[in-house]
C-alpha atoms as a PDB file:
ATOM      1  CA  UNK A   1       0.000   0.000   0.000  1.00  0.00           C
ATOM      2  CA  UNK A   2       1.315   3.593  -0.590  1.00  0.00           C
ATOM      3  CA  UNK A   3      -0.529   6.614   0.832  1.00  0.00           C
ATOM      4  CA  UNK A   4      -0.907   9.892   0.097  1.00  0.00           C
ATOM      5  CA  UNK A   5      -1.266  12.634   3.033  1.00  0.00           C
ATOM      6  CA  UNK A   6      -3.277  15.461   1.267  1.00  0.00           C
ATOM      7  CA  UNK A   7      -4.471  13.986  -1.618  1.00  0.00           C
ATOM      8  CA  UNK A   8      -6.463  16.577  -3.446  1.00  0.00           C
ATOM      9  CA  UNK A   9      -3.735  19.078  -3.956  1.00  0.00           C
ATOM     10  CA  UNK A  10      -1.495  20.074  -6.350  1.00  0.00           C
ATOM     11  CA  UNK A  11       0.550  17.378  -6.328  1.00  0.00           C
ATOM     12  CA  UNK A  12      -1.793  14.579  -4.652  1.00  0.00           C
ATOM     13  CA  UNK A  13      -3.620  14.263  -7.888  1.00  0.00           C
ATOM     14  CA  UNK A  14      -1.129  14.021 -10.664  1.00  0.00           C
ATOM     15  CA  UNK A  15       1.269  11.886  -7.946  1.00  0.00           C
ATOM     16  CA  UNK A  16      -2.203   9.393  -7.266  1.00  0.00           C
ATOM     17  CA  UNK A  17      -1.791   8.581 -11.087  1.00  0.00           C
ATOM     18  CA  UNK A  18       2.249   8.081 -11.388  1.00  0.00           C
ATOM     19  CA  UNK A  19       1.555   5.867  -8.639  1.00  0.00           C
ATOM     20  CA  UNK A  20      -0.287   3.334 -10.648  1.00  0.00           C
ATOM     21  CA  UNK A  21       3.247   2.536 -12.245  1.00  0.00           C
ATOM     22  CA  UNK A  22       4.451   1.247  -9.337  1.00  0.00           C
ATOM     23  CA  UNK A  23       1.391  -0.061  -7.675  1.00  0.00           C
ATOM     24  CA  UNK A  24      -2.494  -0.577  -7.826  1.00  0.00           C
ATOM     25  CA  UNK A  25      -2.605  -0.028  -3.560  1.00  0.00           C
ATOM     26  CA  UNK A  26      -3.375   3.020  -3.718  1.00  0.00           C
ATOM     27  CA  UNK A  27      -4.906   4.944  -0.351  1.00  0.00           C
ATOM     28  CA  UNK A  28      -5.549   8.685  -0.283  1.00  0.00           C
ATOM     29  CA  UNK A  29      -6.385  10.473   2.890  1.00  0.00           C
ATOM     30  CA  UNK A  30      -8.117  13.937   3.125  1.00  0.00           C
ATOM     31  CA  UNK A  31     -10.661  15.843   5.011  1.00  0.00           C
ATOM     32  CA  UNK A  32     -12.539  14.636   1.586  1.00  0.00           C
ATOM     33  CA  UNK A  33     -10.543  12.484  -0.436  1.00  0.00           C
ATOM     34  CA  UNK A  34     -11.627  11.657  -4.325  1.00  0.00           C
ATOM     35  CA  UNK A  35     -10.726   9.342  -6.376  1.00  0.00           C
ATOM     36  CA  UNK A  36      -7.880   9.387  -8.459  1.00  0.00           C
ATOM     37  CA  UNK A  37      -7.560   6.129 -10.433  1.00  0.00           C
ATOM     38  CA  UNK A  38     -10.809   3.531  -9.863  1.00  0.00           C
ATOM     39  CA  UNK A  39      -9.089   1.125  -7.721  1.00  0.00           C
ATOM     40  CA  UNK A  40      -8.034   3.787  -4.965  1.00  0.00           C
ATOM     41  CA  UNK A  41      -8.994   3.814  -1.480  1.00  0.00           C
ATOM     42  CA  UNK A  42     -10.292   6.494   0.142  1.00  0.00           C
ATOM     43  CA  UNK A  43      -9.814   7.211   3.515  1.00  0.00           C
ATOM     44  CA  UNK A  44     -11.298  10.601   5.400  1.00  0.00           C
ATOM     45  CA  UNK A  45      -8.579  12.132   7.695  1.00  0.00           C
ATOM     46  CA  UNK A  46      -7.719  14.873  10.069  1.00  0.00           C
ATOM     47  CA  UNK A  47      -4.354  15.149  10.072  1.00  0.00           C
ATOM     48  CA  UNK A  48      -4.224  16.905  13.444  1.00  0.00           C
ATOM     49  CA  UNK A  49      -5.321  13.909  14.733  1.00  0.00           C
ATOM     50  CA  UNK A  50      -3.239  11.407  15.841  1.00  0.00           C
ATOM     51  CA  UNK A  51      -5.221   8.936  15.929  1.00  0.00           C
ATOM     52  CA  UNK A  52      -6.398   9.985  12.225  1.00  0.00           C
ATOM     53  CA  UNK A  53      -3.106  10.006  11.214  1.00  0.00           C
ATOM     54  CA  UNK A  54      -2.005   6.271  12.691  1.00  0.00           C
ATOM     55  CA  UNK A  55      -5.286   4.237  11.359  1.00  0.00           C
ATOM     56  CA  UNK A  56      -4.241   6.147   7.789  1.00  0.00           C
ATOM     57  CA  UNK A  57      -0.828   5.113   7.770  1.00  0.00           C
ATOM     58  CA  UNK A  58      -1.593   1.270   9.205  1.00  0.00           C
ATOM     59  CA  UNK A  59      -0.210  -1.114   6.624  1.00  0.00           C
ATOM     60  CA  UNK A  60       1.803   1.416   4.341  1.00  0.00           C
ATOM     61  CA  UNK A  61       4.937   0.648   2.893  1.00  0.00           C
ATOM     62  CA  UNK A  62       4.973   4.076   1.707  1.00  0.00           C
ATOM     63  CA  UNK A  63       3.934   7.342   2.854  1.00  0.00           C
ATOM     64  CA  UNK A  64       3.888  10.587   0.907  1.00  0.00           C
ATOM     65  CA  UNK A  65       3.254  13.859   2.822  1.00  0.00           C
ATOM     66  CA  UNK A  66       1.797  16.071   0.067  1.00  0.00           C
ATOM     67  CA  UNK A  67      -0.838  18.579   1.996  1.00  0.00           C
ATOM     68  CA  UNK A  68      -0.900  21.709   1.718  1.00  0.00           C
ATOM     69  CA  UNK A  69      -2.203  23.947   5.147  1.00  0.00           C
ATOM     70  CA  UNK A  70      -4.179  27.263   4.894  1.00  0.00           C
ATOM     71  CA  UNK A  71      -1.832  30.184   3.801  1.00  0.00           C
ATOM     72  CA  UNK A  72      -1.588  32.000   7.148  1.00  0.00           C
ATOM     73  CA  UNK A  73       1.136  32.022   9.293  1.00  0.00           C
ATOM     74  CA  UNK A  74      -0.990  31.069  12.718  1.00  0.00           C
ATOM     75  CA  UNK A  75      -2.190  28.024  10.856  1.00  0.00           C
ATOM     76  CA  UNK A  76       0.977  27.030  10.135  1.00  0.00           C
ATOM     77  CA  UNK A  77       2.743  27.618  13.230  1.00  0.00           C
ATOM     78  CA  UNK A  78      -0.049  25.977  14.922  1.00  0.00           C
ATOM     79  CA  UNK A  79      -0.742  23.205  12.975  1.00  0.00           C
ATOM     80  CA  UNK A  80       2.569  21.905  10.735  1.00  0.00           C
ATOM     81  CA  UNK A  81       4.721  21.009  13.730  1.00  0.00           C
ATOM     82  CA  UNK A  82       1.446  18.780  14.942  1.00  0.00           C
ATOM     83  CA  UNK A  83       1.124  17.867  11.701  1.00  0.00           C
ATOM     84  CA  UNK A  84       4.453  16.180  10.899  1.00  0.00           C
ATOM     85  CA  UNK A  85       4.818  14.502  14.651  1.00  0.00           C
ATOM     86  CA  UNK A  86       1.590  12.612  14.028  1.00  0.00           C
ATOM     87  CA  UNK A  87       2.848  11.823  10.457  1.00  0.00           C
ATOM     88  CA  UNK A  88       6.304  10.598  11.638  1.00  0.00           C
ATOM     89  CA  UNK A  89       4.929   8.653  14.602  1.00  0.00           C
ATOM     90  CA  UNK A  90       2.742   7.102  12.583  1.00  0.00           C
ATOM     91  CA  UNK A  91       5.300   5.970  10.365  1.00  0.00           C
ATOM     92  CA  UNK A  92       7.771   4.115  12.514  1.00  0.00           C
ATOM     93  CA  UNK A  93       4.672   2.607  14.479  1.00  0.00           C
ATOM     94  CA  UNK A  94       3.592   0.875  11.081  1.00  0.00           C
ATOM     95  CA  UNK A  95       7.363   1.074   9.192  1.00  0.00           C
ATOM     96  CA  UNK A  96       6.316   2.977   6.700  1.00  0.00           C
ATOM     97  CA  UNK A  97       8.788   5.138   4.564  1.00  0.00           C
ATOM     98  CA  UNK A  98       8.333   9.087   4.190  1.00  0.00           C
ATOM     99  CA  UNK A  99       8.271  11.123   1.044  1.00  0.00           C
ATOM    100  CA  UNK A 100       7.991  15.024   2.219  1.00  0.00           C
ATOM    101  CA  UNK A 101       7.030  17.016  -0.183  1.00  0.00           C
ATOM    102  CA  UNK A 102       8.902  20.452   0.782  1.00  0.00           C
ATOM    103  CA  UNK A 103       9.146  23.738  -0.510  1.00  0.00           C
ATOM    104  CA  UNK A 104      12.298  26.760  -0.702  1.00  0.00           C
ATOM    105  CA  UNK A 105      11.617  28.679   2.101  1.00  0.00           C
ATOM    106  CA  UNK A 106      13.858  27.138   4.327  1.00  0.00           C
ATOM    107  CA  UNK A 107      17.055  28.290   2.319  1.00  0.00           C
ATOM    108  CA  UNK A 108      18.681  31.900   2.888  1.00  0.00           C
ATOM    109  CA  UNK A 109      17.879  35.213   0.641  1.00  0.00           C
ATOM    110  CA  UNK A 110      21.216  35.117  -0.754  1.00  0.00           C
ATOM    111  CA  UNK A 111      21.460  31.509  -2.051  1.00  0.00           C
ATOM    112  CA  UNK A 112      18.271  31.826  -3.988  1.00  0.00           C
ATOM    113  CA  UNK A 113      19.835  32.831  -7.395  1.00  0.00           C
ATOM    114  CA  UNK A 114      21.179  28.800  -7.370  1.00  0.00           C
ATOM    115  CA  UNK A 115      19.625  26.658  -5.149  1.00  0.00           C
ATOM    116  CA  UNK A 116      20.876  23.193  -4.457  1.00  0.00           C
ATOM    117  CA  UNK A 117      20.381  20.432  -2.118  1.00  0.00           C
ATOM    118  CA  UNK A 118      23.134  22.412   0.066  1.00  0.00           C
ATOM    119  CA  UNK A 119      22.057  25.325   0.507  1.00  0.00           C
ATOM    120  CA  UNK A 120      22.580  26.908   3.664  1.00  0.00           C
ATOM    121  CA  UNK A 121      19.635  26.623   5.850  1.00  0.00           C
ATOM    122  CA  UNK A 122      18.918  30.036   7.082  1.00  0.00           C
ATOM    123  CA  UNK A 123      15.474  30.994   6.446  1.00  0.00           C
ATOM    124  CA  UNK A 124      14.397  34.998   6.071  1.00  0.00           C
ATOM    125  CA  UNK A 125      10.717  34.135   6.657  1.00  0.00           C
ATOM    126  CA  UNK A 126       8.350  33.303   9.939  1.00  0.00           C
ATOM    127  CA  UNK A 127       6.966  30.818   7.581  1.00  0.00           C
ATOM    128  CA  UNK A 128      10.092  30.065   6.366  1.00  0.00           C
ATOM    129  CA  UNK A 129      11.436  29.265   9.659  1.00  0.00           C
ATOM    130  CA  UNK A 130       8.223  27.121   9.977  1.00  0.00           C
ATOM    131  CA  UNK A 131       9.348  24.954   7.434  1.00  0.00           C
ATOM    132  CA  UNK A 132      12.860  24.623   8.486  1.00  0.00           C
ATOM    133  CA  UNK A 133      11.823  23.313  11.904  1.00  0.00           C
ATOM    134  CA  UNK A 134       9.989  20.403  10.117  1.00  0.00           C
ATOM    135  CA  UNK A 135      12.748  19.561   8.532  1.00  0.00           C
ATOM    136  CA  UNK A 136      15.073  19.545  11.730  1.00  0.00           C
ATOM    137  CA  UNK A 137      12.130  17.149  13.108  1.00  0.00           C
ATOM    138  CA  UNK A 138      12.597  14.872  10.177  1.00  0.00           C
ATOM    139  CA  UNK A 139      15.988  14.544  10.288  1.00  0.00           C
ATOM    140  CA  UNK A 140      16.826  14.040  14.094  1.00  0.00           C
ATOM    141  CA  UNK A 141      14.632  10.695  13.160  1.00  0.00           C
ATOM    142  CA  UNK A 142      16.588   9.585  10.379  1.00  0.00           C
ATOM    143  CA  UNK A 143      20.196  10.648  11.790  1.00  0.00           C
ATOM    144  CA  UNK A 144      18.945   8.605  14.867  1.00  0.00           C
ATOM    145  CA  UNK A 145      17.858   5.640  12.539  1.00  0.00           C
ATOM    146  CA  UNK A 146      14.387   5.900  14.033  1.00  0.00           C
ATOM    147  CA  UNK A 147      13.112   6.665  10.457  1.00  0.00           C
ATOM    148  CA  UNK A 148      13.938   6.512   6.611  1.00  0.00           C
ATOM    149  CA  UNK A 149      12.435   9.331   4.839  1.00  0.00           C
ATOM    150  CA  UNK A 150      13.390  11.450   1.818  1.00  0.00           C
ATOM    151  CA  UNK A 151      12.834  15.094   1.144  1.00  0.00           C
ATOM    152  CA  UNK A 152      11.583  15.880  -2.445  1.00  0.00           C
ATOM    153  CA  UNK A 153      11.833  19.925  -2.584  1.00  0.00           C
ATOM    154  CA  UNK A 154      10.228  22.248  -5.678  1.00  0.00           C
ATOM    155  CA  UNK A 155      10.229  25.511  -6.703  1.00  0.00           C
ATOM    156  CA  UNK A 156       6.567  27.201  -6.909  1.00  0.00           C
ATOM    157  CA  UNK A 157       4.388  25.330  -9.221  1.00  0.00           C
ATOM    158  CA  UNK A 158       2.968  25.556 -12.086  1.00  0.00           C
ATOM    159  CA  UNK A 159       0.981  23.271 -14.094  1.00  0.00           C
ATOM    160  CA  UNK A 160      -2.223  22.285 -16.105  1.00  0.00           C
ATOM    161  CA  UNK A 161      -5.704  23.318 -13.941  1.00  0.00           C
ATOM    162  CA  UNK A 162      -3.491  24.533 -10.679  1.00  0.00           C
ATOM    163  CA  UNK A 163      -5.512  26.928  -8.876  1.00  0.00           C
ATOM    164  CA  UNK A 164      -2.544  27.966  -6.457  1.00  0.00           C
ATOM    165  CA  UNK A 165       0.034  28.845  -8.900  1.00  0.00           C
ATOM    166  CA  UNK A 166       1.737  32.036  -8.925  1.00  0.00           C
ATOM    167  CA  UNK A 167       1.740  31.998 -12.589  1.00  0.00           C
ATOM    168  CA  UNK A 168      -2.186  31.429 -12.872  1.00  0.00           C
ATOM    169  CA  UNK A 169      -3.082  34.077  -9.958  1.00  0.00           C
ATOM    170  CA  UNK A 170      -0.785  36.557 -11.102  1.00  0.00           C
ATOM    171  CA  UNK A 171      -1.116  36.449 -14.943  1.00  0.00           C
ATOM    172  CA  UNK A 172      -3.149  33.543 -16.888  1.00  0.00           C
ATOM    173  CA  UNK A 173      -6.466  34.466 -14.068  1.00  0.00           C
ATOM    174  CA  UNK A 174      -6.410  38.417 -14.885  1.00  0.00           C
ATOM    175  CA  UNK A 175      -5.512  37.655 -18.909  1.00  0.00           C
ATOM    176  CA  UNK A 176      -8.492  35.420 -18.512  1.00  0.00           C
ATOM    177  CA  UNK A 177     -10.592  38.143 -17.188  1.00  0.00           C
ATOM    178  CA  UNK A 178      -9.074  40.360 -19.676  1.00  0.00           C
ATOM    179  CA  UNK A 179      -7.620  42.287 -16.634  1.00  0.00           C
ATOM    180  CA  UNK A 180      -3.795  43.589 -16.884  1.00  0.00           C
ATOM    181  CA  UNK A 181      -1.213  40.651 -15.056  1.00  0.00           C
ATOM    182  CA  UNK A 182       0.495  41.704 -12.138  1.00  0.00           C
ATOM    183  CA  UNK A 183       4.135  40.668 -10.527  1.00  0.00           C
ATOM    184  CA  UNK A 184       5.756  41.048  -7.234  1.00  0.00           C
ATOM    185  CA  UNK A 185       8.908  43.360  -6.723  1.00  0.00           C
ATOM    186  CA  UNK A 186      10.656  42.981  -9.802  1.00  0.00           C
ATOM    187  CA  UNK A 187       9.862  41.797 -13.147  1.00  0.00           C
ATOM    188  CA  UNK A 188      13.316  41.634 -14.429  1.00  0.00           C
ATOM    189  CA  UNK A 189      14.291  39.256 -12.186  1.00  0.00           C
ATOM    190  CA  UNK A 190      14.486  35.358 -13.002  1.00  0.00           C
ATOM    191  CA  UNK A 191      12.506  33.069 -11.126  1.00  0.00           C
ATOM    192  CA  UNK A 192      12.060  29.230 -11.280  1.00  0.00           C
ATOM    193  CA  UNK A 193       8.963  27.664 -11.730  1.00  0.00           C
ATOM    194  CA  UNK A 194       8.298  23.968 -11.442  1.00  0.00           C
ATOM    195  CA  UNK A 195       6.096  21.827 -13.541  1.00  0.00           C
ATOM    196  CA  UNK A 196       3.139  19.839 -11.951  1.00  0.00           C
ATOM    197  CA  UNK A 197       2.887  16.818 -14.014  1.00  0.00           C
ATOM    198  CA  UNK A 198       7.242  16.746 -13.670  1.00  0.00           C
ATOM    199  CA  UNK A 199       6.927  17.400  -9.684  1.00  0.00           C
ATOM    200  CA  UNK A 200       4.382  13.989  -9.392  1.00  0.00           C
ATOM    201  CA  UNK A 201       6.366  11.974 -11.850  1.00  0.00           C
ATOM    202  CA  UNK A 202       9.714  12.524  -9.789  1.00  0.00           C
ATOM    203  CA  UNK A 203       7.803  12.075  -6.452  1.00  0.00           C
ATOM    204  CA  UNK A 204       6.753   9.049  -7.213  1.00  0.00           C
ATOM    205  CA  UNK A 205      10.015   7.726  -8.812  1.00  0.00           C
ATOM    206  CA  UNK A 206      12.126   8.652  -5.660  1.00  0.00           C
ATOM    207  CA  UNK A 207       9.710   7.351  -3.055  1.00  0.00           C
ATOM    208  CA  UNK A 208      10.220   3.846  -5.397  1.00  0.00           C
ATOM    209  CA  UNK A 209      13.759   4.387  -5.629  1.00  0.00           C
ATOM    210  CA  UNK A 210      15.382   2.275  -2.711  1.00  0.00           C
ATOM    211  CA  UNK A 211      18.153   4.456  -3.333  1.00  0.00           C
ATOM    212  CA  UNK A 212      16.810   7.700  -2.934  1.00  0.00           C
ATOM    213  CA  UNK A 213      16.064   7.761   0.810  1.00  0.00           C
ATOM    214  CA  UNK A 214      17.577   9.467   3.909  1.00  0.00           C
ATOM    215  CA  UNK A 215      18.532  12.359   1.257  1.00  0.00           C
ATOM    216  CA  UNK A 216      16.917  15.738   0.288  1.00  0.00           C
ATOM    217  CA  UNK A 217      16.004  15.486  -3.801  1.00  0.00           C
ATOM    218  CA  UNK A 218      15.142  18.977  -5.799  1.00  0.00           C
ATOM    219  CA  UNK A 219      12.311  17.802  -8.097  1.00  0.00           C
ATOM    220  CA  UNK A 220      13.235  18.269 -11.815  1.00  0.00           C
ATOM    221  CA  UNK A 221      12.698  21.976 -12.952  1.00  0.00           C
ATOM    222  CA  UNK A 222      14.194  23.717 -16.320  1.00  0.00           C
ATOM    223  CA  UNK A 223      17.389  25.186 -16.186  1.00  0.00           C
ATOM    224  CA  UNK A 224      15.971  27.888 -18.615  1.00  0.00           C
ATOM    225  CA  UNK A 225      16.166  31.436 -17.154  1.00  0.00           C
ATOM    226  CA  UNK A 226      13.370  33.486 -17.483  1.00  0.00           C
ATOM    227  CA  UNK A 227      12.451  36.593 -16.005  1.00  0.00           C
ATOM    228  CA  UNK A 228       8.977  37.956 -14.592  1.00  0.00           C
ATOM    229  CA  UNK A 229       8.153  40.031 -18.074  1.00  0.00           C
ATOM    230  CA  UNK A 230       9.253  36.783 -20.011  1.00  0.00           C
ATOM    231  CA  UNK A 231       6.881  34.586 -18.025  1.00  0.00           C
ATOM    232  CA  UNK A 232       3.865  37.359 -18.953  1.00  0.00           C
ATOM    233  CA  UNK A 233       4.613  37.606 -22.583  1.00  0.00           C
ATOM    234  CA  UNK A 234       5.228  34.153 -23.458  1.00  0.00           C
ATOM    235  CA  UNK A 235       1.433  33.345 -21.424  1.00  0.00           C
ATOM    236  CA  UNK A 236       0.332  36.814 -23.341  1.00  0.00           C
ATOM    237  CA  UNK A 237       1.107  35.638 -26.415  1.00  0.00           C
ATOM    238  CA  UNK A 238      -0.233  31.813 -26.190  1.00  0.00           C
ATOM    239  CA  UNK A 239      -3.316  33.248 -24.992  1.00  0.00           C
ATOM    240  CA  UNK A 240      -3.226  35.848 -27.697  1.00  0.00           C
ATOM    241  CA  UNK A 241      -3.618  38.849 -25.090  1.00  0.00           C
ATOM    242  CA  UNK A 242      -0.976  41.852 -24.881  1.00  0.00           C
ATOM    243  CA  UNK A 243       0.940  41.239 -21.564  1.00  0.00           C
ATOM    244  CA  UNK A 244       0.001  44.572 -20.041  1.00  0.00           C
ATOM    245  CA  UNK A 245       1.192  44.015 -16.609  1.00  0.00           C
ATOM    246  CA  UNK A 246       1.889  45.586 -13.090  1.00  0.00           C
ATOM    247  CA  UNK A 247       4.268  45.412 -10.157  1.00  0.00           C
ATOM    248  CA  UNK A 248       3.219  45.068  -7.022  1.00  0.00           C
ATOM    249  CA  UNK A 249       5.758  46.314  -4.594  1.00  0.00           C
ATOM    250  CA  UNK A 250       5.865  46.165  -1.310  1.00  0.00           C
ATOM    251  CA  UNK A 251       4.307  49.369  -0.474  1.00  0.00           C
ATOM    252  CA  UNK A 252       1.532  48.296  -2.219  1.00  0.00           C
ATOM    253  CA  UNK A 253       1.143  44.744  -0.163  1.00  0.00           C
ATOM    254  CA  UNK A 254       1.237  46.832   3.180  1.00  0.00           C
ATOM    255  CA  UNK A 255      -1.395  49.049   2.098  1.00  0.00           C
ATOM    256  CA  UNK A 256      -3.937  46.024   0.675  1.00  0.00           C
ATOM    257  CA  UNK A 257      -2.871  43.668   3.197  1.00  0.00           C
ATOM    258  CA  UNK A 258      -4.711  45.926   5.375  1.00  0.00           C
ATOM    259  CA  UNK A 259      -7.861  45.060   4.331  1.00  0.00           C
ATOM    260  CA  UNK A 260      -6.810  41.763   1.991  1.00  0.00           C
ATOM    261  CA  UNK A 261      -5.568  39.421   4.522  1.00  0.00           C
ATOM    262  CA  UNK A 262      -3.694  36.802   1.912  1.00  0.00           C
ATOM    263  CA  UNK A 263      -2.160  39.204   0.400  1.00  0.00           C
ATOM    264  CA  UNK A 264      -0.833  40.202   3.698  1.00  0.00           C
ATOM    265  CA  UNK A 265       0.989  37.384   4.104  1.00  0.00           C
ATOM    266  CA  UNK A 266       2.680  37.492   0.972  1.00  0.00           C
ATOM    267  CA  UNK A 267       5.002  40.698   2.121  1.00  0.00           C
ATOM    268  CA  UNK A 268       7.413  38.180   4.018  1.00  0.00           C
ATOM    269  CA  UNK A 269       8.236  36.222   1.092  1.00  0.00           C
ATOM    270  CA  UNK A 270       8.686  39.355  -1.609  1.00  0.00           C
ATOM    271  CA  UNK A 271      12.688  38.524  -0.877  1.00  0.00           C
ATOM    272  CA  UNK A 272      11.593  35.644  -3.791  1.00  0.00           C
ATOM    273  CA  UNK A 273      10.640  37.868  -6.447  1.00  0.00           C
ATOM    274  CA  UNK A 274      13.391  41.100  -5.625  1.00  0.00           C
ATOM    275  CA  UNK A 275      16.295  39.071  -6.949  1.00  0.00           C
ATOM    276  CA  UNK A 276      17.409  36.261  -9.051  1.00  0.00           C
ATOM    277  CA  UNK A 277      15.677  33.087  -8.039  1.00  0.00           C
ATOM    278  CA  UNK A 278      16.754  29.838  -9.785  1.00  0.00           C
ATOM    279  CA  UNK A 279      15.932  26.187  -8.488  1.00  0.00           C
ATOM    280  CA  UNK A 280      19.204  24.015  -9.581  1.00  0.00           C
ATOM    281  CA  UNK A 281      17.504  20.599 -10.070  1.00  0.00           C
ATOM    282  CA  UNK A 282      20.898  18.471 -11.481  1.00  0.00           C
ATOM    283  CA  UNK A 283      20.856  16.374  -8.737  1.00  0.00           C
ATOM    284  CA  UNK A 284      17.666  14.589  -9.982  1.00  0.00           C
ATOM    285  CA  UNK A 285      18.003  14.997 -13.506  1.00  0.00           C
ATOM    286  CA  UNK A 286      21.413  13.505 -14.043  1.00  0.00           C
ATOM    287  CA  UNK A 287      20.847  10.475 -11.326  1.00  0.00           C
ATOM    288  CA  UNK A 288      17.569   9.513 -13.390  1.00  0.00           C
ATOM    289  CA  UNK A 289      18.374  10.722 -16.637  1.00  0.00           C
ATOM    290  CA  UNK A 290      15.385  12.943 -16.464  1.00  0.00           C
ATOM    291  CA  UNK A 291      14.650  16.101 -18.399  1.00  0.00           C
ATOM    292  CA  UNK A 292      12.130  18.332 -17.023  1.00  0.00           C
ATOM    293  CA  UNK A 293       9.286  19.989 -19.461  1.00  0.00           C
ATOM    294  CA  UNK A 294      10.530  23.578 -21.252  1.00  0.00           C
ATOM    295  CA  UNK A 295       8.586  26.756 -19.706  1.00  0.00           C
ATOM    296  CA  UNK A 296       7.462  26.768 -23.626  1.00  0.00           C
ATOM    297  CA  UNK A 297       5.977  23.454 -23.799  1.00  0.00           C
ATOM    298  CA  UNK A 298       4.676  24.029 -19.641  1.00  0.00           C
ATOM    299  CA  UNK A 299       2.992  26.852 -20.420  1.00  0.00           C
ATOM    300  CA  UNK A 300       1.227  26.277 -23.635  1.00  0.00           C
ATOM    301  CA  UNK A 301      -0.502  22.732 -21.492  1.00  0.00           C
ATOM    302  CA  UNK A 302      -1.233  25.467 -18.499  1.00  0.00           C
ATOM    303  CA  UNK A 303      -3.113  27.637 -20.983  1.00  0.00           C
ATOM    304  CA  UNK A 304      -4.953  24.983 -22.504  1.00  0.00           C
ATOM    305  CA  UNK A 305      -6.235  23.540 -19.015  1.00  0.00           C
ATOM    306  CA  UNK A 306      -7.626  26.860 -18.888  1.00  0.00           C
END
């Protein structure tokens, strides 16, 4: 059995269906989980709940952690670190191995124009310093040999029918609504973006990859570098819009996030989109032989998904 922990978002879905390469036990656990493939299981789960959390994980070989909490930093200071105890407990009760799915926050501002597996650890953010705290948790287990776990990290995604993307909120939604695009801090600035159907593919492969575990993976992204105006024109022009667009600086976020909470918790992070931000994915690529989707190729199947 392999089970995924958040199974209806971004990556849940496209990972349920890689899965079926290695497996028809599938089991995915939400608040309200949906099937995937027709021989999944579906199991309803609060994963605040420990006890949730263990009868989920009973009889896994294979755990993925794939959910994605609330975008507020109370949530996540309140609920992540409860979150990944009752997934990790779970998991050496039954044996199971962990896939994490992880984001970049974790790393310092100044590595971000080439992130790699090494990157120092030295997170700007409070949510940032959220996620680097799960990590520690994760890896006190496996340096102790209490666990074997893996870390599969991505840039933000993008990707066919992905209602959280930064690409779809901040351009493809307002072309769609024939509304100018907007961009954070600096549109000259190149920033990584990750591919969906790539991110569940690799997932999937590592967490069957004997291999692959007690390690921290980037999931394959393109090396291509392309900057905040790029991004806009090339969706612009696939969607056969002009890629009138504006920045939104930080000024700007303090002054809506007074009366727009989400975008109030976006200031924190603008250190992402004020410099050079590139996701250095080698690692994966050259151990599997793997080349990730071009931003051309990415964004014309985003488009199309609408």
């Amino acid at each position: 059995m392999q089970t995924i922990l958040g199974s209806g978002g971004a990556i849940g879905k496209p990972l349920a269906k890689e899965l079926l390469t290695y497996t028809d036990k599938i089991r995915l656990v939400a608040r309200n989980p949906k099937k995937v493939n027709e021989t999944d299981e579906l199991f309803k789960a609060d994963l605040t709940n420990a006890s949730d959390v263990d009868n989920a994980v009973a009889g896994s070989e294979i755990v993925y952690l794939t959910v994605g909490l609330e975008y507020k930093l109370k949530i996540w200071k309140r609920q992540w670190p409860v979150v990944m105890k009752n997934v990790i407990d779970a998991c050496q009760k039954h044996q199971a191995k962990l896939v994490f799915l992880d984001n970049v926050y974790l790393y310092a501002p100044d590595e971000m124009n080439n992130m790699t597996e090494n990157s120092r650890v030295d997170p700007a953010s409070k949510k940032g310093k959220v996620r680097a705290d799960l990590i520690k948790m994760l890896l006190a287990e496996i340096d102790a040999g209490r666990l074997t776990a893996l870390v599969a990290r991505s840039a933000d995604f993008y990707g066919p029918g992905i209602a959280s993307s930064p690409l779809g909120i901040m351009v493809l939604d307002n072309f769609k609504k024939n509304k100018k695009a907007f961009w954070q801090a600096d549109a000259g600035k190149s920033h990584s973006f990750t591919f969906t159907p790539d991110a569940a593919k690799a997932t999937a492969l590592l967490g069957n990859t004997a291999d692959a575990y007690n390690e921290s993976w980037h999931l394959p992204t393109s090396s291509e570098r392309l900057t905040g105006k790029d991004f806009i024109e090339k969706i612009g022009a696939e969607m056969s819009v002009k890629p009138r667009f504006y920045i939104l600086s930080k000024t700007m976020i303090s002054v809506l996030g007074i009366f727009i909470p989400i975008v109030k918790e976006l200031r924190e992070m603008l250190y992402q989109y004020d410099r050079d931000y590139f996701f250095n994915s080698e690692k994966f690529t050259r151990r599997f032989s793997f080349r990730p989707e071009t931003y051309d190729d990415g964004i014309k199947k985003m488009v199309k998904a609408g």
